[in-house]
Protein backbone atom coordinates (compact mmCIF):
# COMPACT_ATOMS: atom_id res chain seq x y z
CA UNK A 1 114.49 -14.09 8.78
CA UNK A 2 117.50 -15.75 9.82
CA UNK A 3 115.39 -18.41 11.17
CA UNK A 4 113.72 -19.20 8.31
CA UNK A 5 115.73 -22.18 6.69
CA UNK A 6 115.62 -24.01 10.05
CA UNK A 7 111.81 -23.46 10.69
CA UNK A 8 111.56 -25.03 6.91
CA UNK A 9 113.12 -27.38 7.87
CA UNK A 10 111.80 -28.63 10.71
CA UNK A 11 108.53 -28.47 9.02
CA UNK A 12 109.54 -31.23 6.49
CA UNK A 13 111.36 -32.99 8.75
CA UNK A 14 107.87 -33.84 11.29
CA UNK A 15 105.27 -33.17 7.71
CA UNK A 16 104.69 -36.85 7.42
CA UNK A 17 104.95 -37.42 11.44
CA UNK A 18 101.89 -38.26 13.24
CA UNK A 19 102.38 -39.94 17.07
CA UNK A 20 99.98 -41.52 19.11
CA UNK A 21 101.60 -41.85 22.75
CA UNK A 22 100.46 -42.31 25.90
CA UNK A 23 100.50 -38.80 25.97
CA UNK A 24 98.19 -38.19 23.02
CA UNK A 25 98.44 -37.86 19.62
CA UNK A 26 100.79 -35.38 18.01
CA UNK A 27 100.49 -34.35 14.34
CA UNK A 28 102.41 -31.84 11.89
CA UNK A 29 100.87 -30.54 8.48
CA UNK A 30 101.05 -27.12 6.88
CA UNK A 31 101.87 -25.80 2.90
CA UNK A 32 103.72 -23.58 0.87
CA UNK A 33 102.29 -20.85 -1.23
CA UNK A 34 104.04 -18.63 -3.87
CA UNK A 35 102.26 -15.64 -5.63
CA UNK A 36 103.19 -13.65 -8.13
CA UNK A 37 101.39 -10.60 -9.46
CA UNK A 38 101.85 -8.44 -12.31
CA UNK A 39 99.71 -5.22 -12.46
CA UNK A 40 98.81 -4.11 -16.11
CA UNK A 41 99.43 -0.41 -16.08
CA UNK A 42 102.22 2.09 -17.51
CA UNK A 43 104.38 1.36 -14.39
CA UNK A 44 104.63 -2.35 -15.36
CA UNK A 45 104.02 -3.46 -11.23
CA UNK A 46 105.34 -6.55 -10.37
CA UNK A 47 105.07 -8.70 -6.80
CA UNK A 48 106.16 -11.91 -5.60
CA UNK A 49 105.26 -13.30 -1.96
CA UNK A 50 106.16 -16.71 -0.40
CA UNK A 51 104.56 -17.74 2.42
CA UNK A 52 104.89 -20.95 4.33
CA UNK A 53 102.65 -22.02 7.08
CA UNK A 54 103.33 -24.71 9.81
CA UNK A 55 100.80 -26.26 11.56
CA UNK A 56 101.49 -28.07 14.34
CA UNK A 57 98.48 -30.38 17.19
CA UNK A 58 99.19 -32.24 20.16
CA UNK A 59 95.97 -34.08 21.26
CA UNK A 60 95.69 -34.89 25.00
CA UNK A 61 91.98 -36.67 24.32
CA UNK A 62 89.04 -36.39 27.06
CA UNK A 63 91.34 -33.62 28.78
CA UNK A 64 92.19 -31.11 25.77
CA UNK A 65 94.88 -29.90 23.70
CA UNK A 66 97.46 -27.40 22.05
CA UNK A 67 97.69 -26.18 18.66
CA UNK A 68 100.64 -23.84 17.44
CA UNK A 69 100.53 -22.24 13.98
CA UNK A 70 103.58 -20.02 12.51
CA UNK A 71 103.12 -18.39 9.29
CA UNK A 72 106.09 -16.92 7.72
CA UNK A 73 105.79 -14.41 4.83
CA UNK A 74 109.10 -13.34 2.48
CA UNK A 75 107.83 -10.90 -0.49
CA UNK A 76 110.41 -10.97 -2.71
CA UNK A 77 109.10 -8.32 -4.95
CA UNK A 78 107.36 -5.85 -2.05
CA UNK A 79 104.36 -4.37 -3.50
CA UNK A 80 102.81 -1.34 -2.24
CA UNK A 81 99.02 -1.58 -2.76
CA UNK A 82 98.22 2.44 -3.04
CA UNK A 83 100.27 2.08 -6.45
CA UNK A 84 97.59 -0.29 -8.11
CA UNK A 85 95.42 2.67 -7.92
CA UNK A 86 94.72 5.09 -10.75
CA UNK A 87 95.70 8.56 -10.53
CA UNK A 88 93.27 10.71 -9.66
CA UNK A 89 90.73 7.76 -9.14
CA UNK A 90 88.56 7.84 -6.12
CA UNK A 91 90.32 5.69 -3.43
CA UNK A 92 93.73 7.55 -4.81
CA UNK A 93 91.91 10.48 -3.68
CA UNK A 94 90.83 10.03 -0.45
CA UNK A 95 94.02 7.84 0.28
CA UNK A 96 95.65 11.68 -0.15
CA UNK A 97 93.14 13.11 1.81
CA UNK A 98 93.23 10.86 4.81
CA UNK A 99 97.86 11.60 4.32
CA UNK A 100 97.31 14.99 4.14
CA UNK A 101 97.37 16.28 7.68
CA UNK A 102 100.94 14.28 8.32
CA UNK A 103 102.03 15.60 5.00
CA UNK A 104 101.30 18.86 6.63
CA UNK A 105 102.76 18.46 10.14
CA UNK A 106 105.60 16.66 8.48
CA UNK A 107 105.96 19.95 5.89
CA UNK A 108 105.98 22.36 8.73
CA UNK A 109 108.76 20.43 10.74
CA UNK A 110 111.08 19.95 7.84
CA UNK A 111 110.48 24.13 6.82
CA UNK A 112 111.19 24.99 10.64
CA UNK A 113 114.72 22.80 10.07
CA UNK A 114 115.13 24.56 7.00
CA UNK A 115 114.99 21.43 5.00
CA UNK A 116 113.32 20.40 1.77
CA UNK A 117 109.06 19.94 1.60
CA UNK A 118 108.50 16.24 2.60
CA UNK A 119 107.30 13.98 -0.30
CA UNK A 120 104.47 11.74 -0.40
CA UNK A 121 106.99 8.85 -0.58
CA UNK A 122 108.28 9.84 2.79
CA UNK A 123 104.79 9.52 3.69
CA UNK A 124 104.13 6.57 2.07
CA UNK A 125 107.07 5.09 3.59
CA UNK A 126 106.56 6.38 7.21
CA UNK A 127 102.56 5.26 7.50
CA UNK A 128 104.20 1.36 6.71
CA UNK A 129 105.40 1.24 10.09
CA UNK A 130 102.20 2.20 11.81
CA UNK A 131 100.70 -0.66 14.00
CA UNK A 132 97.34 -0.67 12.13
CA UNK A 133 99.24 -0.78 8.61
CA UNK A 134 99.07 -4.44 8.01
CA UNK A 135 97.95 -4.08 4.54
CA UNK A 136 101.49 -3.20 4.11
CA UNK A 137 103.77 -6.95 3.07
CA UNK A 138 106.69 -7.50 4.55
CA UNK A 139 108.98 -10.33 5.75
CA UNK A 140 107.61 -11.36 8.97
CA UNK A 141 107.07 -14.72 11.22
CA UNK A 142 102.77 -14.28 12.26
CA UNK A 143 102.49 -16.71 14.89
CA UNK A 144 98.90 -17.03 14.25
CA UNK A 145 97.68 -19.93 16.63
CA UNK A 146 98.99 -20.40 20.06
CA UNK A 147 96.22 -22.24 22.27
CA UNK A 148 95.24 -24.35 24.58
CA UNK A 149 92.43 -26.39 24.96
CA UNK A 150 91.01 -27.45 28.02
CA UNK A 151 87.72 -29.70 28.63
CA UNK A 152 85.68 -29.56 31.11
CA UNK A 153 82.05 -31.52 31.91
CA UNK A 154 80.44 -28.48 31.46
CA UNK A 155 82.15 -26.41 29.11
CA UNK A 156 85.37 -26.24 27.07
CA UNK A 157 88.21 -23.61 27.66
CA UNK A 158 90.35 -21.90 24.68
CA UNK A 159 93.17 -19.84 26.17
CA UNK A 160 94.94 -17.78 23.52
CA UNK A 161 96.01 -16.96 19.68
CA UNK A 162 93.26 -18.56 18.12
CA UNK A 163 90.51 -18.53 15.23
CA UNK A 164 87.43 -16.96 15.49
CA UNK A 165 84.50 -16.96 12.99
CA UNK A 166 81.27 -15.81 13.80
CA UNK A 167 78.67 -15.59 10.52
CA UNK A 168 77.49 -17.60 7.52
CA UNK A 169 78.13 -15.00 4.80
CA UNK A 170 80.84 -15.84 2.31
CA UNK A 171 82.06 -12.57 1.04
CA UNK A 172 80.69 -10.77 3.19
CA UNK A 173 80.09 -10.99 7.41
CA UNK A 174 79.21 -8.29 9.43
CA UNK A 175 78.31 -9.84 12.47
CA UNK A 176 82.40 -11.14 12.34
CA UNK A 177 84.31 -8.38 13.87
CA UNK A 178 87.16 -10.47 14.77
CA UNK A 179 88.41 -10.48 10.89
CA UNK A 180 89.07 -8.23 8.69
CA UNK A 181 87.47 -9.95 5.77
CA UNK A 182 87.94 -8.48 1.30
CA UNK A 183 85.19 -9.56 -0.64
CA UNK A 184 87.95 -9.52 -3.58
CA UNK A 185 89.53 -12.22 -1.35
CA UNK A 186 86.72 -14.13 0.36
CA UNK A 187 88.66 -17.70 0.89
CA UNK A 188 91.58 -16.04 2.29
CA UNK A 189 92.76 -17.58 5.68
CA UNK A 190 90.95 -16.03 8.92
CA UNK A 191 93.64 -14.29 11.43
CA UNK A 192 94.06 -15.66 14.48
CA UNK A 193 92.67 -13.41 17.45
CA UNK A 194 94.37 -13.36 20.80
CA UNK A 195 91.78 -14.01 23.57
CA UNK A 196 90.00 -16.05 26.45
CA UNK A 197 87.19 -18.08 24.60
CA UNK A 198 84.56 -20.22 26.75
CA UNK A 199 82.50 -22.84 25.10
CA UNK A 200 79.07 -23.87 26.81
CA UNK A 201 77.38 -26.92 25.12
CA UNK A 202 73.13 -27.01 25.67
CA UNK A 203 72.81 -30.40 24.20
CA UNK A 204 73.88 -31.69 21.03
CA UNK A 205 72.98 -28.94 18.87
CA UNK A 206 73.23 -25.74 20.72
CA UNK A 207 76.05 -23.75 22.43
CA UNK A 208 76.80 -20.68 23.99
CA UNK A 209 80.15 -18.56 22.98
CA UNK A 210 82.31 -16.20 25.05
CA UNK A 211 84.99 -13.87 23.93
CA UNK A 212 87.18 -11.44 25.85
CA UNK A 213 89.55 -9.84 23.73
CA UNK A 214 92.03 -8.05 25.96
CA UNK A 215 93.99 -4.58 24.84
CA UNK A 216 95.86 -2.22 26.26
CA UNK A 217 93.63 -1.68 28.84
CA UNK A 218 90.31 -2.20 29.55
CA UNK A 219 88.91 0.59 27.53
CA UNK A 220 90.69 -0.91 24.15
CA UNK A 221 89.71 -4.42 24.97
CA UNK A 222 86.56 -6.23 23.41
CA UNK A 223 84.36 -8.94 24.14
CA UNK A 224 81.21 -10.85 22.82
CA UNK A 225 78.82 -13.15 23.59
CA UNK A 226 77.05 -15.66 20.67
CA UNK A 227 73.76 -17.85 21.14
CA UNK A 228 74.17 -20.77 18.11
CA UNK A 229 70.83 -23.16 17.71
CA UNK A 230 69.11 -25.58 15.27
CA UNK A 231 65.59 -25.03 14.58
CA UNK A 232 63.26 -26.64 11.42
CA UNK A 233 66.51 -27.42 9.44
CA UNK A 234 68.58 -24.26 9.81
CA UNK A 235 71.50 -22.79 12.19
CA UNK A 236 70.10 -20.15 13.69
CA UNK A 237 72.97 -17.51 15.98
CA UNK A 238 72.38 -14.51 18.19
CA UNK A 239 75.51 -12.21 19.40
CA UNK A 240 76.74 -9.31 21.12
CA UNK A 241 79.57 -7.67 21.12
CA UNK A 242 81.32 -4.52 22.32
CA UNK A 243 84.64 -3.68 19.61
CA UNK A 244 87.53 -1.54 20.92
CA UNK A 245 91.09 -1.70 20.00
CA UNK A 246 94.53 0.16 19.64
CA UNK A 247 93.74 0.51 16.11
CA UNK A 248 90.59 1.86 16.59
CA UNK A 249 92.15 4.34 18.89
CA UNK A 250 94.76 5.47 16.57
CA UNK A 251 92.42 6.22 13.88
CA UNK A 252 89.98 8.17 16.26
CA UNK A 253 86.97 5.70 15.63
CA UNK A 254 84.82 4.72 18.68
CA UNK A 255 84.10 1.78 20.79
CA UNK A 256 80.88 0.42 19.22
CA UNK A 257 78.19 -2.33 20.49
CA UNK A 258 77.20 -4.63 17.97
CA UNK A 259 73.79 -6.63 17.98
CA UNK A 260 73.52 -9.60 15.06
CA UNK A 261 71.96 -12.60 14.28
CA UNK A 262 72.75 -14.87 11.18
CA UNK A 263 71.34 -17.99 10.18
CA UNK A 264 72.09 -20.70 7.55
CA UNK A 265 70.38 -23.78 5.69
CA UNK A 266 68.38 -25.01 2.26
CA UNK A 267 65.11 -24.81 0.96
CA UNK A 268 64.54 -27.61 -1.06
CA UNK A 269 68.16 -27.81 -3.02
CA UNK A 270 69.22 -24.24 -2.93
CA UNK A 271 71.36 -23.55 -0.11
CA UNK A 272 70.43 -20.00 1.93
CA UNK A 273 72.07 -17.60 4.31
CA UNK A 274 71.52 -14.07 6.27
CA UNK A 275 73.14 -11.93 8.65
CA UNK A 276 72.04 -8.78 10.26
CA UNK A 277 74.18 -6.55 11.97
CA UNK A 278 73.10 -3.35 14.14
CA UNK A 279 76.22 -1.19 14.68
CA UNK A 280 75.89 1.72 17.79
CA UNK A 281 79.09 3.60 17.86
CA UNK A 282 79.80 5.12 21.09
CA UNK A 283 80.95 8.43 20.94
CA UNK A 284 82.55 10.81 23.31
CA UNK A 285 79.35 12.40 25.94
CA UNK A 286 77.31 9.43 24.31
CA UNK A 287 75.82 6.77 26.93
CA UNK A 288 75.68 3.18 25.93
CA UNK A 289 71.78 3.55 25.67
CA UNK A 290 71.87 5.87 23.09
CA UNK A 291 71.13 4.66 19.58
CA UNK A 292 71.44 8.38 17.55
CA UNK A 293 74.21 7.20 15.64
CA UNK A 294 73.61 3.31 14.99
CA UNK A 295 73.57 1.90 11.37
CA UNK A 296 72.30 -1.84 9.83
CA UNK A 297 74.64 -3.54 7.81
CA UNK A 298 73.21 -7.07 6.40
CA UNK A 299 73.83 -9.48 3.65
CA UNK A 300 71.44 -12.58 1.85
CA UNK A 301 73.11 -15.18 0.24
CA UNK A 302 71.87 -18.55 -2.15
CA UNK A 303 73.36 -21.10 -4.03
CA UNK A 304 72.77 -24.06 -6.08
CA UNK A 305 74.94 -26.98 -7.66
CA UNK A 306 73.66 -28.52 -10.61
CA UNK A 307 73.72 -32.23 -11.40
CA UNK A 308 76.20 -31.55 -13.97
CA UNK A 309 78.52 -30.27 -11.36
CA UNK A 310 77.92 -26.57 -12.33
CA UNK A 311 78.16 -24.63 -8.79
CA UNK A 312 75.93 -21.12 -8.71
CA UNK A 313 76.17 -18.44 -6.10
CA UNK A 314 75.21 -15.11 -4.84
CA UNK A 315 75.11 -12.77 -2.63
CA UNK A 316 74.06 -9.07 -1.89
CA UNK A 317 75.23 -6.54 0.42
CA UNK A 318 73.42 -3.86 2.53
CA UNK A 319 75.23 -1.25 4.40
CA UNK A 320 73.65 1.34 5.52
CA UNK A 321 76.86 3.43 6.55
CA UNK A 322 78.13 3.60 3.13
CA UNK A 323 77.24 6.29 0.71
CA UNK A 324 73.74 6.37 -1.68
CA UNK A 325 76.19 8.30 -4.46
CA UNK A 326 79.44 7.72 -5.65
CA UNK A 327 80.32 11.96 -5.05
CA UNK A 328 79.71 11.37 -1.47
CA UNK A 329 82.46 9.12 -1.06
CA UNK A 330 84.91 10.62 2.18
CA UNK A 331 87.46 9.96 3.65
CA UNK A 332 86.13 8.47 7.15
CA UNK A 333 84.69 5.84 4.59
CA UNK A 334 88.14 5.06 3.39
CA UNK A 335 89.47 4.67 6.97
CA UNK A 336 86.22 2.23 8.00
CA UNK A 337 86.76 -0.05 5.36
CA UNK A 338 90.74 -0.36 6.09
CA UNK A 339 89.77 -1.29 9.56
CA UNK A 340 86.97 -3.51 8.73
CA UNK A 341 84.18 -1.57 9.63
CA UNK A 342 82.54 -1.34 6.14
CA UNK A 343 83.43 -3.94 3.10
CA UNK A 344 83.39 -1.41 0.61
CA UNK A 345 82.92 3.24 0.03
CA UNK A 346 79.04 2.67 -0.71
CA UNK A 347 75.83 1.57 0.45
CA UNK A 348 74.89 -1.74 -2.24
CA UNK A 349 77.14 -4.60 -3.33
CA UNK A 350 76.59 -7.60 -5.11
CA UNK A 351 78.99 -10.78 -5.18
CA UNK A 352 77.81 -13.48 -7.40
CA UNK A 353 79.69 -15.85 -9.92
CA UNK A 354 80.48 -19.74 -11.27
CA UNK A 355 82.78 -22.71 -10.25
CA UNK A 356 82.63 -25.94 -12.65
CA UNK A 357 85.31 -28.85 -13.03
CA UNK A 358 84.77 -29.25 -16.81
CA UNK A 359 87.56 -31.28 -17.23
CA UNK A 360 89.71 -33.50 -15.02
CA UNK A 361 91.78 -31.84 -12.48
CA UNK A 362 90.68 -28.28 -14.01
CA UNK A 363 87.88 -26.21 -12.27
CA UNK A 364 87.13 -23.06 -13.58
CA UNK A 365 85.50 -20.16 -11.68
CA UNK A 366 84.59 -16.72 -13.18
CA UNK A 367 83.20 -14.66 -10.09
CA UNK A 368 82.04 -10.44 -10.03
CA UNK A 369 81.91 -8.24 -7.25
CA UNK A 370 79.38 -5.21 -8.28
CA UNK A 371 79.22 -1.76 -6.49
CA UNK A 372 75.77 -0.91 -7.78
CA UNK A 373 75.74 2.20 -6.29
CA UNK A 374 78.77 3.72 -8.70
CA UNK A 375 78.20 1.11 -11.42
CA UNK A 376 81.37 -0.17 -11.11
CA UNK A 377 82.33 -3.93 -11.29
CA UNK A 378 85.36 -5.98 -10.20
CA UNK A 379 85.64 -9.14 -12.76
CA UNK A 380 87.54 -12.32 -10.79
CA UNK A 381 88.13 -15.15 -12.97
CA UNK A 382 90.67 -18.24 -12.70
CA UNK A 383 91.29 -21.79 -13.32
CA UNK A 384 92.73 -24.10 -11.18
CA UNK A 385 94.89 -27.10 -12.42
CA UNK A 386 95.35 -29.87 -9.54
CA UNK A 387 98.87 -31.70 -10.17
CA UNK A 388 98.06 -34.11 -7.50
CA UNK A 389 96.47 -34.12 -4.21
CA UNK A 390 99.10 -32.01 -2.51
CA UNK A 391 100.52 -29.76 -5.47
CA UNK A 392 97.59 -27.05 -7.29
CA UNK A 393 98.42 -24.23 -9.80
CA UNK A 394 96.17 -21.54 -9.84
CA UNK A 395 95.76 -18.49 -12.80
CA UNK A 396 93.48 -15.55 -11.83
CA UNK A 397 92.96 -12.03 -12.35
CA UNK A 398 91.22 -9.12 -10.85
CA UNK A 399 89.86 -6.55 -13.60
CA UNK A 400 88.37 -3.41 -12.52
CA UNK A 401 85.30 -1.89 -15.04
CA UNK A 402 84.04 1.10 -14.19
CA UNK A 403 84.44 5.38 -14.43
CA UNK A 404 88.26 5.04 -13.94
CA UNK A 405 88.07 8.54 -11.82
CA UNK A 406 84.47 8.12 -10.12
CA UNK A 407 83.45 4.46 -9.12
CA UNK A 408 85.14 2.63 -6.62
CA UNK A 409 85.98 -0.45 -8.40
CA UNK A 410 87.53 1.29 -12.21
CA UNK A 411 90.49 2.62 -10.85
CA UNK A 412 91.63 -0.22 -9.52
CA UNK A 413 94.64 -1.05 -12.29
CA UNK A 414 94.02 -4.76 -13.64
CA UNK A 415 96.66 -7.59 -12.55
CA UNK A 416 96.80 -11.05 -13.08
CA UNK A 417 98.56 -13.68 -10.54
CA UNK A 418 99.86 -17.04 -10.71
CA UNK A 419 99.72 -18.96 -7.40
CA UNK A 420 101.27 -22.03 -6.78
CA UNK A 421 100.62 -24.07 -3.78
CA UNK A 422 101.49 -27.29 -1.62
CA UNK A 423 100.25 -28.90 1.30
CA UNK A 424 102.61 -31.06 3.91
């Protein structure tokens, strides 16, 4: 992180700057963003992360572009997320389960050198470093866009590091398998997605969309194909995909197709959306015409804003993979939802909740995320104070109600976080 005060730097130094040459026009921007946590429990868990993102855009007009985004990310106060959980609650428990095979290996190894029985900090410590452990914090420069943009009269060319956002759901999206995406987190920035995008306009209003993801090979690459339209007042979308990856491959999951459609608009005032998802995991002897083992996963969304100002919204969650009762939780479930593959251990969710600026510069939200399978519910309030146009404070918390040892959501420890944040 040696680099860190000069990258800063720079990114006050060109904030403000915004050229228009004969080459094109270049532009800087970004923020800063500080967040500090403290977990209510008997362990008195506290976190601090600072992140600072720098944005930069060089516009070469009719012909294309480039577009460079660094994010760099210095927790001051590491926190490891496993500790939030209760002891003995579910996720605790399968988060054991799904450790306990290393635990073993790593027992047996450390016996055979005549040493002492590994702990589950070692553990703990070692799984960190794994390549599909990003749920892990730690200082790190993410350079999350490096593209280039090249027009064409026929279609437009995106070459590299890049954002990718299929769907219209809000907390949740399962026809977006390029992002990992919390519903206890739904505005949280998209990560960019290294790959070869093509972008085929059919007049003003419809497009065609092609991804290759590439991997280690061929068999861990992925690669999709979306169909976006406007019919009788609504976006209307149509994709394909097939998902593989290095992560998948380290946590033994298959490559999977994926067929969805998703479409988004108002009747009358109230604004709608939908996706549908239809998963086929490919397994080992399995041909890519068999459908034994597919799964839907779908979600329905509507909201309203009142002419007081009052905002109302919500949202519910199908997925047919997850589990009708909270004692059939396992831990495969545990290991789909880390990589995405599920947004929660069960089968129903609903996300729902309020936003309203009552008084200047204030808006107040008060949000729930409800597993209605285990009964449990995850309470997300906060208020958000606006200093100026660049500089906002915001207060939250994340409360957890629920069978602290049986529902998915109750033993989750309760924290609240102060986030402060400004834009360059």
């Amino acid at each position: 992180m040696k680099s860190l005060p000069a990258l800063l730097l720079s990114a006050f130094s060109f904030s403000a700057l915004s050229l228009t040459t004969d080459l094109g026009k270049l532009q800087f921007g970004g923020y800063l963003e500080n967040k500090a946590t403290v977990n209510i429990s008997p362990n008195e868990i506290i976190s601090d992360v600072a992140q600072t993102r720098i944005e930069g855009y060089w516009d070469f007009g009719k012909y294309g572009g480039i577009e460079s985004h660094v994010i760099l990310t210095a927790p001051l106060q590491p926190l490891d997320p496993f500790e939030t959980l209760r002891e003995g609650s579910v996720t605790d428990v399968l988060f054991k389960q799904l450790l306990s095979p290393y635990m073993e290996a790593l027992g047996e190894f450390q016996s055979s050198a005549e040493l002492l029985p590994v702990s589950e900090t070692t553990i703990n410590r070692l799984i960190k470093y794994l390549p599909y452990s990003t749920f892990y914090p730690s200082d790190k420069v993410i350079l999350d866009r490096a593209l280039v943009k090249a027009y064409f009269k026929y279609f437009d060319l995106f070459i590299g590091r890049q954002m990718i956002a299929w769907g219209t759901g809000y907390a949740f999206n399962p026809t977006d398998v390029w992002n990992s995406k919390s519903p206890l987190d739904p505005d949280a920035p998209k990560v960019g997605v290294t790959a070869l995008r093509l972008e085929i306009p059919l007049g003003s209003l419809s497009r065609i969309s092609i991804v290759a993801s590439p991997g280690r090979n061929i068999d861990n690459s992925s690669g999709g194909i979306r169909y976006k339209t406007h019919i009788a007042g609504f976006d209307f979308s149509f994709s394909g995909i097939r998902l593989m990856n290095a992560d998948r491959q380290i946590l033994g999951l298959p490559a999977k197709m994926i067929y969805g459609a998703d479409l988004a608009g108002q009747i009358g005032e109230v604004g709608v959306w939908a996706e549908v998802a239809l998963n086929n995991p490919i397994y080992s002897g399995m041909e890519y015409t068999d459908f034994d083992s597919c799964y839907l996963q779908a979600d329905i969304g509507v909201d309203y804003t009142f002419t007081n100002g009052l905002y109302a919204m919500a949202e519910y969650y199908f997925n047919q993979s997850g589990k009708k009762k909270a004692t059939d939780y396992i831990t495969v479930d545990l290991i789909n939802v880390l990589v995405g593959d599920m947004s929660g251990l069960a089968r129903h969710y609903l996300f729902a909740g309020l936003r309203y600026a009552a008084v200047d510069r204030f808006t107040f939200s008060a949000f729930t995320l409800s597993n209605l399978v285990d009964h449990s519910v995850m309470l997300i309030p906060s208020v958000e104070y606006s200093l100026s146009d660049n500089i906002s404070l915001e207060l939250g918390a994340q409360i957890g109600v629920g069978d602290k040892e049986k529902s998915e959501y109750g033993g989750v420890t309760p924290n609240i976080y102060l986030k402060t944040t400004g834009y360059f």
